[in-house]
N, C-alpha and C. Protein backbone atom coordinates (compact mmCIF):
# COMPACT_ATOMS: atom_id res chain seq x y z
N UNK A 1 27.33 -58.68 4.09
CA UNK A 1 28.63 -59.28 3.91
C UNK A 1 29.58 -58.24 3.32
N UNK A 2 30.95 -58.35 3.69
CA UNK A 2 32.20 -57.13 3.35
C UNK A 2 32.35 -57.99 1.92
N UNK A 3 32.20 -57.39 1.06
CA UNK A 3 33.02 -57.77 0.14
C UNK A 3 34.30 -57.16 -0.30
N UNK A 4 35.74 -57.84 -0.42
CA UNK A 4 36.86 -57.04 -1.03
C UNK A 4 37.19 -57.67 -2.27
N UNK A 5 36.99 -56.63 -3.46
CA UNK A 5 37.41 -57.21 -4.44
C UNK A 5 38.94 -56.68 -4.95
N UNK A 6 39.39 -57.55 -5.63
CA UNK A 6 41.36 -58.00 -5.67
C UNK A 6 40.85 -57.78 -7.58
N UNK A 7 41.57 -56.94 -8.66
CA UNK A 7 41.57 -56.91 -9.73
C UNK A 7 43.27 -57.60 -9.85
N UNK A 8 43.49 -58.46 -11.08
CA UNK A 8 44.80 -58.96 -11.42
C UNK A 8 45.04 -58.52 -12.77
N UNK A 9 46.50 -57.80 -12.89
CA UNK A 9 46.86 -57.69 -14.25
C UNK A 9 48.31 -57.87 -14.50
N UNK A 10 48.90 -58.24 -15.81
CA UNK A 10 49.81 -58.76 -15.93
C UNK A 10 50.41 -58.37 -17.58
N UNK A 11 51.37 -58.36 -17.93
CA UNK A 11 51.52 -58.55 -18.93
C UNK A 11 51.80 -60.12 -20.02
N UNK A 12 51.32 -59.80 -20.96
CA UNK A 12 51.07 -61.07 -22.00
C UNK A 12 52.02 -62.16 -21.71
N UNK A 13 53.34 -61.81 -21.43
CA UNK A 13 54.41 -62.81 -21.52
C UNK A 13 55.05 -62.77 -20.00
N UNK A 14 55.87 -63.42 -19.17
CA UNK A 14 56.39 -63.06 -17.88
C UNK A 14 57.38 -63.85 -17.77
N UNK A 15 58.27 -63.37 -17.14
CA UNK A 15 59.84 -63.90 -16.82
C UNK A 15 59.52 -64.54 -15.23
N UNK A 16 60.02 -65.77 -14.65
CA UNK A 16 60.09 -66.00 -13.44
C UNK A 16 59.08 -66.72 -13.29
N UNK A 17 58.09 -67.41 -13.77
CA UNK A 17 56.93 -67.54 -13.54
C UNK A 17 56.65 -68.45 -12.04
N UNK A 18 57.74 -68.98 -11.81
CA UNK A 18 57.52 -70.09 -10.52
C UNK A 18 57.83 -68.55 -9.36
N UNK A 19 58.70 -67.65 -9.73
CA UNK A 19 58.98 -67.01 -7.88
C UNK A 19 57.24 -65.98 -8.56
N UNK A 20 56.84 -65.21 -9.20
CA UNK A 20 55.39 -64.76 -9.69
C UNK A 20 54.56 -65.91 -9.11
N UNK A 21 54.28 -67.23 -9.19
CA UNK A 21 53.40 -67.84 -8.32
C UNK A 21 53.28 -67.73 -7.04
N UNK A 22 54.60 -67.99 -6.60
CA UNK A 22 55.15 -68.34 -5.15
C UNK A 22 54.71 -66.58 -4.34
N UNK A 23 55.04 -65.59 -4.76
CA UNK A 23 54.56 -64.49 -4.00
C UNK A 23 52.73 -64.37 -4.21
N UNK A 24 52.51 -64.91 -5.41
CA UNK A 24 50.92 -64.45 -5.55
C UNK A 24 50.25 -65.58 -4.59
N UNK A 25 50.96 -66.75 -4.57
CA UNK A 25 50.10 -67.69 -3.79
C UNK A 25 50.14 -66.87 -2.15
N UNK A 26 51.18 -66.61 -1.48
CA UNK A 26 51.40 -66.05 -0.55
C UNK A 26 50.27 -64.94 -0.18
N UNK A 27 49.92 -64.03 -1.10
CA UNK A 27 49.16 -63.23 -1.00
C UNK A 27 47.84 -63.13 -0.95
N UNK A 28 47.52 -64.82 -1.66
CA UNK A 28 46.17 -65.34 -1.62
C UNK A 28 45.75 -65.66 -0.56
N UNK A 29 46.96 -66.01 0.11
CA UNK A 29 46.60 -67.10 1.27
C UNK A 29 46.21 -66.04 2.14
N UNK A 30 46.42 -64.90 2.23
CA UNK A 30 46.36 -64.01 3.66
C UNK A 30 45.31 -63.36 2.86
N UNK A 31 44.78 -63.13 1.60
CA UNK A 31 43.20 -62.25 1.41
C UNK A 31 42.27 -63.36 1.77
N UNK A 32 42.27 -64.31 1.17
CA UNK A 32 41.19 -65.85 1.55
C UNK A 32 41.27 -66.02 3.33
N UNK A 33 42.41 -66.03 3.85
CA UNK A 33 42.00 -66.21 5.18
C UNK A 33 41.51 -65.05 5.89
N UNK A 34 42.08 -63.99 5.99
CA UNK A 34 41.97 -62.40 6.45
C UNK A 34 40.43 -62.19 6.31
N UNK A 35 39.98 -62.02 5.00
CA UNK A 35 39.12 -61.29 5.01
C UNK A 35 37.54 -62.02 4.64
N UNK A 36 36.67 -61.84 4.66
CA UNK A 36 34.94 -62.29 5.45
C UNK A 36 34.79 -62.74 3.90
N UNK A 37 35.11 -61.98 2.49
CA UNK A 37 34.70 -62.51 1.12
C UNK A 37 35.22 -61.51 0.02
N UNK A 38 35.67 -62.58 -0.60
CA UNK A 38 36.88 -62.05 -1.60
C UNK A 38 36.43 -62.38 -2.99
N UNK A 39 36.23 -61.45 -3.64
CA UNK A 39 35.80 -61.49 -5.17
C UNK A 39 37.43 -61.31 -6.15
N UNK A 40 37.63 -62.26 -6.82
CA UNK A 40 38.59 -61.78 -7.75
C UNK A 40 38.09 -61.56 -8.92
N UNK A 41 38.91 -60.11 -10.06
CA UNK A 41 38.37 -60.60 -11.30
C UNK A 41 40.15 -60.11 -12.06
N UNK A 42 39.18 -61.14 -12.98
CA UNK A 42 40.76 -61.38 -13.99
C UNK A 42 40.07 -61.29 -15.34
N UNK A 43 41.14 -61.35 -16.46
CA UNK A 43 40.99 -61.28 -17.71
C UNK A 43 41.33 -62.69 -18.27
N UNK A 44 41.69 -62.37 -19.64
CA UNK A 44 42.31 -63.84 -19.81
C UNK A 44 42.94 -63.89 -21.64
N UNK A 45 43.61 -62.62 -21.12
CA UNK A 45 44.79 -62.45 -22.30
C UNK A 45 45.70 -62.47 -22.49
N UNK A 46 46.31 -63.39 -21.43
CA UNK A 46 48.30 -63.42 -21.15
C UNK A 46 48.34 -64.62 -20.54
N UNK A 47 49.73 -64.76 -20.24
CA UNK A 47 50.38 -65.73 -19.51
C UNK A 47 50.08 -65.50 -18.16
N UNK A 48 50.24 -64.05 -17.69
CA UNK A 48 49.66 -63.61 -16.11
C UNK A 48 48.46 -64.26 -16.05
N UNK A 49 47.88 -63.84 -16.88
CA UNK A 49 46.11 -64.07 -16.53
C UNK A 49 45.48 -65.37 -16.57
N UNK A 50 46.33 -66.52 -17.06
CA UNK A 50 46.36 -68.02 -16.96
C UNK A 50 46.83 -68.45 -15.80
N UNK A 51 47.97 -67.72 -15.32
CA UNK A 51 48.94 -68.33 -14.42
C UNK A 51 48.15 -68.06 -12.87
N UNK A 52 47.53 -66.48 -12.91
CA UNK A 52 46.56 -66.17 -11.70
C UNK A 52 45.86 -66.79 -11.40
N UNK A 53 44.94 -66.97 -12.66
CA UNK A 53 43.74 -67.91 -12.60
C UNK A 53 44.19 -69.16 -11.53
N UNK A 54 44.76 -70.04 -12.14
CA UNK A 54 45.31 -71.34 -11.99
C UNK A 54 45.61 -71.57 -10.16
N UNK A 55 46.52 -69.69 -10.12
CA UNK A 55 47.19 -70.53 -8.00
C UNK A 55 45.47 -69.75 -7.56
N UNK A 56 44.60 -69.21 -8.25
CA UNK A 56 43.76 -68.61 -7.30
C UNK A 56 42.80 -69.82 -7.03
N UNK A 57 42.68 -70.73 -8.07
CA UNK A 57 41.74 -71.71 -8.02
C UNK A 57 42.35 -72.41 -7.50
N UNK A 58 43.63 -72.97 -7.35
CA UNK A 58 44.20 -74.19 -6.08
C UNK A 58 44.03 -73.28 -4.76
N UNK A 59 44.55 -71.77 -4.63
CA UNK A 59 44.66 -71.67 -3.15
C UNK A 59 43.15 -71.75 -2.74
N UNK A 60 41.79 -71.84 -3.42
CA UNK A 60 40.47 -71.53 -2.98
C UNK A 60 40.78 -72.55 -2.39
N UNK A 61 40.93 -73.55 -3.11
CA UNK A 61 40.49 -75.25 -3.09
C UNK A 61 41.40 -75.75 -1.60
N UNK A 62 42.73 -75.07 -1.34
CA UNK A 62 43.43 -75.64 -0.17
C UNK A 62 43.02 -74.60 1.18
N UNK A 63 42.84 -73.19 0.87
CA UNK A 63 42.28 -72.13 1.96
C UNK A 63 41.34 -71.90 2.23
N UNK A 64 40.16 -72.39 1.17
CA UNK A 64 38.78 -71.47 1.16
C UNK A 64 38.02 -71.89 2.02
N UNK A 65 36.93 -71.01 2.39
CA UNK A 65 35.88 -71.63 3.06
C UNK A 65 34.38 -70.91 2.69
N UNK A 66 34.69 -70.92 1.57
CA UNK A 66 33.78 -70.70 0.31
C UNK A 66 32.97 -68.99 0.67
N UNK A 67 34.13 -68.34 1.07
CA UNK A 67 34.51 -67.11 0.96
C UNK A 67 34.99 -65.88 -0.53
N UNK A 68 35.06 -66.71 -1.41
CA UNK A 68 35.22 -66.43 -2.90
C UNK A 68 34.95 -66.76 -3.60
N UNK A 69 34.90 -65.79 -4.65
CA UNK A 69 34.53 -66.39 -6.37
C UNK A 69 35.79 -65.24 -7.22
N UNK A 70 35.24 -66.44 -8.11
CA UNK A 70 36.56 -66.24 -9.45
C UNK A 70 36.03 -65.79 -10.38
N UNK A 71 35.92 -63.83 -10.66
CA UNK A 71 35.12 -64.02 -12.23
C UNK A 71 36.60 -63.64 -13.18
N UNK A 72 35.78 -64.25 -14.42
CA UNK A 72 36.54 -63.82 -15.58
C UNK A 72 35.49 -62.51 -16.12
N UNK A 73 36.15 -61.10 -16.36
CA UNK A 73 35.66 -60.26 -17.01
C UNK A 73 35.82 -59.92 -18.23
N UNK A 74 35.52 -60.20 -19.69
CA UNK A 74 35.62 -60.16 -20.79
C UNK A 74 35.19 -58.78 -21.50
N UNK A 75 36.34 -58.19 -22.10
CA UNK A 75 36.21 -56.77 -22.98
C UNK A 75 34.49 -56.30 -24.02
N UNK A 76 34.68 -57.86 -24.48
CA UNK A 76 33.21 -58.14 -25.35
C UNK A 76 33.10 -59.33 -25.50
N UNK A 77 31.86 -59.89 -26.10
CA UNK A 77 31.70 -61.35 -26.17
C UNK A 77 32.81 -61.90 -27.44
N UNK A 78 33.27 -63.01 -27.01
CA UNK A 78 34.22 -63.72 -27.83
C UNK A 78 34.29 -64.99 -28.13
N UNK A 79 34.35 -65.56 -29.64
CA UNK A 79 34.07 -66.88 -30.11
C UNK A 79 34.41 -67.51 -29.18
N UNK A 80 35.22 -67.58 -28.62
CA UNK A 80 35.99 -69.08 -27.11
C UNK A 80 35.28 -68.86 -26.58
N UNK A 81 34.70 -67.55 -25.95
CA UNK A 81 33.68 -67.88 -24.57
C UNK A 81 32.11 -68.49 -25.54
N UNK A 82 31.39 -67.81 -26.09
CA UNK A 82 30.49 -68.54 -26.94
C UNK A 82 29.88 -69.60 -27.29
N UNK A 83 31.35 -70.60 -27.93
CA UNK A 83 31.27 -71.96 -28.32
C UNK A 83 31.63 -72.48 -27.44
N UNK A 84 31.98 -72.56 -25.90
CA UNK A 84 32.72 -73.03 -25.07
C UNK A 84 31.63 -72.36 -23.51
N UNK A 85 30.54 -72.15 -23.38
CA UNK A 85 30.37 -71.37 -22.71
C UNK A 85 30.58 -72.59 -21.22
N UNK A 86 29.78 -73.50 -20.97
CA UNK A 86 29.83 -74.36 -20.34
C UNK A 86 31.11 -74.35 -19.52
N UNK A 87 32.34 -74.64 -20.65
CA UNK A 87 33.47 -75.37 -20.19
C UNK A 87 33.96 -73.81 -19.14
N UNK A 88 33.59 -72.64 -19.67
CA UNK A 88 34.11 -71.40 -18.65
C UNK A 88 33.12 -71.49 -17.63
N UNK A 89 32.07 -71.90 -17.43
CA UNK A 89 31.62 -71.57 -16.62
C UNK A 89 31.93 -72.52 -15.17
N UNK A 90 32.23 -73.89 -15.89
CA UNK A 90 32.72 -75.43 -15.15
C UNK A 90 34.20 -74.47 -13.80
N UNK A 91 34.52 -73.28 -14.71
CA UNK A 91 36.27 -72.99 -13.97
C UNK A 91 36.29 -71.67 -13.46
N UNK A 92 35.34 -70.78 -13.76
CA UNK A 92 35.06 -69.55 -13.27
C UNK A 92 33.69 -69.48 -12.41
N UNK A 93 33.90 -68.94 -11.41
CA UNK A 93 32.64 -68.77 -10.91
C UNK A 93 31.36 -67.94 -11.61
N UNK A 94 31.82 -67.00 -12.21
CA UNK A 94 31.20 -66.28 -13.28
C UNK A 94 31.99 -65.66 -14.16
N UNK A 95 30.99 -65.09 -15.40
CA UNK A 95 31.58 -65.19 -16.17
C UNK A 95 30.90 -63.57 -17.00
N UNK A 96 31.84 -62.03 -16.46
CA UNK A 96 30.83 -60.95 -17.00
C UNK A 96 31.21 -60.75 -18.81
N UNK A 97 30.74 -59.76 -19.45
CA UNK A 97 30.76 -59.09 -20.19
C UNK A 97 30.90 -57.50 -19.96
N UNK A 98 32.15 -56.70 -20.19
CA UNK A 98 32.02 -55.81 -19.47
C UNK A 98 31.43 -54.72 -20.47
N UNK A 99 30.11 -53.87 -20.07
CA UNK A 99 29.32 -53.16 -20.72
C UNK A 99 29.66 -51.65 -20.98
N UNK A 100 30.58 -51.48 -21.02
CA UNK A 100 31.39 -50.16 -21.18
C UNK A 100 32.95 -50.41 -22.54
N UNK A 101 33.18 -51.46 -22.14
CA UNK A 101 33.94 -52.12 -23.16
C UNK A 101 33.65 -52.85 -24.41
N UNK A 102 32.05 -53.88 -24.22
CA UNK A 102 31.45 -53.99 -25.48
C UNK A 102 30.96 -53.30 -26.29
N UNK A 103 31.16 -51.77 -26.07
CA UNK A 103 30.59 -50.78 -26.91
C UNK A 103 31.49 -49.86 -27.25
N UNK A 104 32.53 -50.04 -27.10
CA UNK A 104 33.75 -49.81 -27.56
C UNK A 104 34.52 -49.86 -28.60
N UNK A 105 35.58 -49.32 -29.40
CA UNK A 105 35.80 -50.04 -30.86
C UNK A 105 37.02 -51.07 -30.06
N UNK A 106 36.97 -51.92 -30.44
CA UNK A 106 37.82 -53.40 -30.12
C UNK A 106 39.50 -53.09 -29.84
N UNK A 107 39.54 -52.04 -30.36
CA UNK A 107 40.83 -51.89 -30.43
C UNK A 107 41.17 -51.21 -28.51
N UNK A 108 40.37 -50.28 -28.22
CA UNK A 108 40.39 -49.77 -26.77
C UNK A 108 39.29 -50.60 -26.06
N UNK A 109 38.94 -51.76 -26.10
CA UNK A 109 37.87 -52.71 -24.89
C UNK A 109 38.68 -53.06 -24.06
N UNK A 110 39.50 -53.68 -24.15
CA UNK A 110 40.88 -54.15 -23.51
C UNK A 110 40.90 -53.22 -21.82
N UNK A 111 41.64 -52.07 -22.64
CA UNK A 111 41.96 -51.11 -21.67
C UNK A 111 40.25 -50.46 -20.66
N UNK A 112 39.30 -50.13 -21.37
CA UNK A 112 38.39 -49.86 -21.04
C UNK A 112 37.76 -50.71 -20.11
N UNK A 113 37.96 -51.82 -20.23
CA UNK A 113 37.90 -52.93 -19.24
C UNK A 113 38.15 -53.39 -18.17
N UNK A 114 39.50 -53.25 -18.43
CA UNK A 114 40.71 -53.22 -17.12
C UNK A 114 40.59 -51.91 -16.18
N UNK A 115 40.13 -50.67 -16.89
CA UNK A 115 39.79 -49.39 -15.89
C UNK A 115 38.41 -49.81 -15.29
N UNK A 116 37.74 -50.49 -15.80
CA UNK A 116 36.25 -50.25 -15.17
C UNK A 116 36.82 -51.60 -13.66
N UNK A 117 37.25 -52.39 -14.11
CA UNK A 117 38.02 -53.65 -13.13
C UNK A 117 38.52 -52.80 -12.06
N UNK A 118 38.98 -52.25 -12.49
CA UNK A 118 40.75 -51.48 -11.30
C UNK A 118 39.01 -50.44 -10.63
N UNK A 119 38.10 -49.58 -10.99
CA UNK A 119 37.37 -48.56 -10.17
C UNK A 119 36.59 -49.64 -9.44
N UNK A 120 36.41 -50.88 -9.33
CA UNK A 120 35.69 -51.78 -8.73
C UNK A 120 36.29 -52.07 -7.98
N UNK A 121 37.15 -51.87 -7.96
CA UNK A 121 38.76 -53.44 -6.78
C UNK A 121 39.08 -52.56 -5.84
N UNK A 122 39.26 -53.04 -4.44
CA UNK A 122 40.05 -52.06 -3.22
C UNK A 122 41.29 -52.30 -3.34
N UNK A 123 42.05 -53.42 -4.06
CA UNK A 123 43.40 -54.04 -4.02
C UNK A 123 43.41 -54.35 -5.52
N UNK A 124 45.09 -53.60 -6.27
CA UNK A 124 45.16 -54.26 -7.94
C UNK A 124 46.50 -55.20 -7.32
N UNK A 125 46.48 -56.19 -8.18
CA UNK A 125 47.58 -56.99 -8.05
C UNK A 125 48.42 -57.38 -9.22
N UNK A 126 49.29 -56.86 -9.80
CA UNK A 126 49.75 -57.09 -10.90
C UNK A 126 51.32 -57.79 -10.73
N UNK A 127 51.76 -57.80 -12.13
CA UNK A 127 52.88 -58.56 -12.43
C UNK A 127 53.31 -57.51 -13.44
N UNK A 128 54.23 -56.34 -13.28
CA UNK A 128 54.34 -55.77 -14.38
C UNK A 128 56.42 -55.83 -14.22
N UNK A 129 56.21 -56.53 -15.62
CA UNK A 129 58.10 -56.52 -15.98
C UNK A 129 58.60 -55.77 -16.71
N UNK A 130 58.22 -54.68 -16.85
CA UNK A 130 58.73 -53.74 -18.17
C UNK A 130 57.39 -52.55 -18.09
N UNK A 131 58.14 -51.54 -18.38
CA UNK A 131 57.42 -50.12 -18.41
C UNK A 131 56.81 -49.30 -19.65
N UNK A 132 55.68 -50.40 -20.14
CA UNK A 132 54.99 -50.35 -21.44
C UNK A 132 53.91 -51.36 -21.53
N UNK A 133 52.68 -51.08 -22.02
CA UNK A 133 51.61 -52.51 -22.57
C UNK A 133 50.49 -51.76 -21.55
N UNK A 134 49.28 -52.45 -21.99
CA UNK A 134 48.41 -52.21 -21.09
C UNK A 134 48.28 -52.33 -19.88
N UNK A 135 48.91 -53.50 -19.31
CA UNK A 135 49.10 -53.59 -17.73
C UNK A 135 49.84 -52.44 -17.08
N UNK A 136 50.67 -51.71 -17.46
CA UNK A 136 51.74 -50.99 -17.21
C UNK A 136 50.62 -49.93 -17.12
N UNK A 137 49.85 -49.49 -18.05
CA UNK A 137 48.81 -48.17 -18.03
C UNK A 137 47.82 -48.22 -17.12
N UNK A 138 47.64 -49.69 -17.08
CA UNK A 138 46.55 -49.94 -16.24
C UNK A 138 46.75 -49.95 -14.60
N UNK A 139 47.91 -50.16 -14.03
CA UNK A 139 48.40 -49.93 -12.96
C UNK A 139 48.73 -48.76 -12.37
N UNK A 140 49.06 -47.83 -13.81
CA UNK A 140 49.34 -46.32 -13.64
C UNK A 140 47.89 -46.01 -13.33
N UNK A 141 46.83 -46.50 -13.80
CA UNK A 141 45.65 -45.32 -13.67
C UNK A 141 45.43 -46.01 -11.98
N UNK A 142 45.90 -47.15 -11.94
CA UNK A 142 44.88 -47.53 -10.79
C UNK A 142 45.84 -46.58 -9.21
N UNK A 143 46.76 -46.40 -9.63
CA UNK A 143 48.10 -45.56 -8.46
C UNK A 143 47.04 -44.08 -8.66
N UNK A 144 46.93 -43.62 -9.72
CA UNK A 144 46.09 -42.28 -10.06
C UNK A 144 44.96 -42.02 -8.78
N UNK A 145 44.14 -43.31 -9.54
CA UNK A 145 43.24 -43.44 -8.25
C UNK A 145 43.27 -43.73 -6.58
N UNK A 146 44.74 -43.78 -6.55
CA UNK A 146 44.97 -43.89 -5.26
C UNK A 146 44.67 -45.77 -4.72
N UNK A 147 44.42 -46.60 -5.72
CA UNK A 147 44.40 -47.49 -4.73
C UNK A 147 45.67 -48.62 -4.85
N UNK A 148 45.28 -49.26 -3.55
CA UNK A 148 46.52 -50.50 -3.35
C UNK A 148 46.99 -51.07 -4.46
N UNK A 149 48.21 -50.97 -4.56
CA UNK A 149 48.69 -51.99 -5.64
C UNK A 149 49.88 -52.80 -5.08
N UNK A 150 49.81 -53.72 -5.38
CA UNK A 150 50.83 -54.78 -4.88
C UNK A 150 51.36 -55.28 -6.26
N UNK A 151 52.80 -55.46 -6.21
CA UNK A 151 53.56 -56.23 -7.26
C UNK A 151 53.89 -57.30 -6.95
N UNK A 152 53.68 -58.12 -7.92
CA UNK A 152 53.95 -60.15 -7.39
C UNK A 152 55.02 -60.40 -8.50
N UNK A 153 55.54 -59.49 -9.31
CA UNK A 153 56.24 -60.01 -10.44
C UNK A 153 57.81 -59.33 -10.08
């Protein structure tokens, strides 16, 4: 099976959030239909990363043909995922720990995370409104590397 995996990043806060749906849904709709199996992974430290989540799990539910999964990739293990493990697992298809980032000092997991995401993904998809924050770096490294990036924001 082809797998294409789609990394999403965003910054914490976002302006526009209904026309940011409206292009990301658009874009879902043509990776879910287009292509044989589509892995997304996301984070889940912003308003982007709620808001992705949210049209990727309706467009599965109206496009899919169980051609995808939804992981959440986490910097290190964290009290919400922990005490809550169930309820993430009920909404994510899986649910990693990323092992380059849990060994990290906390302060750079974040970023360390999001690079190991972006060297996994053939396509980054971000929302970046301003030219600063980790998303902003993280998009820069992923252009570095030469791959697709699409802006939805």
């Amino acid at each position: 099976m082809d797998i294409y995996t789609v990394s999403l990043f965003g910054h914490r806060h976002i302006e526009q959030g209904s026309l940011v749906e409206e292009r990301l849904e658009s874009l879902l709709y043509d990776l879910i239909t287009g292509k044989e199996y589509v892995e997304f992974l996301i984070g889940r430290d912003g308003e982007f990363d709620l808001l992705a989540s949210s049209v990727i799990k309706r467009c599965i539910k109206k496009y899919g043909r169980g051609n995808t999964s939804l992981v959440l990739v986490l910097p290190y293990m964290r009290a919400e995922y922990r005490d809550n493990e169930a309820a993430f697992l009920d909404y994510y298809d899986e649910v990693e720990i990323c092992e380059e980032s849990a060994r990290a000092h906390f302060k750079a997991a974040i970023q360390i995370r999001n690079r190991c995401m972006v060297d996994r993904s053939d396509l980054v998809v971000c929302c970046i409104q301003h030219q600063s924050g980790g998303a902003y770096k993280t998009v820069q490294y992923a252009q570095r590397l030469g791959k697709r990036v699409v802006e939805v924001g």
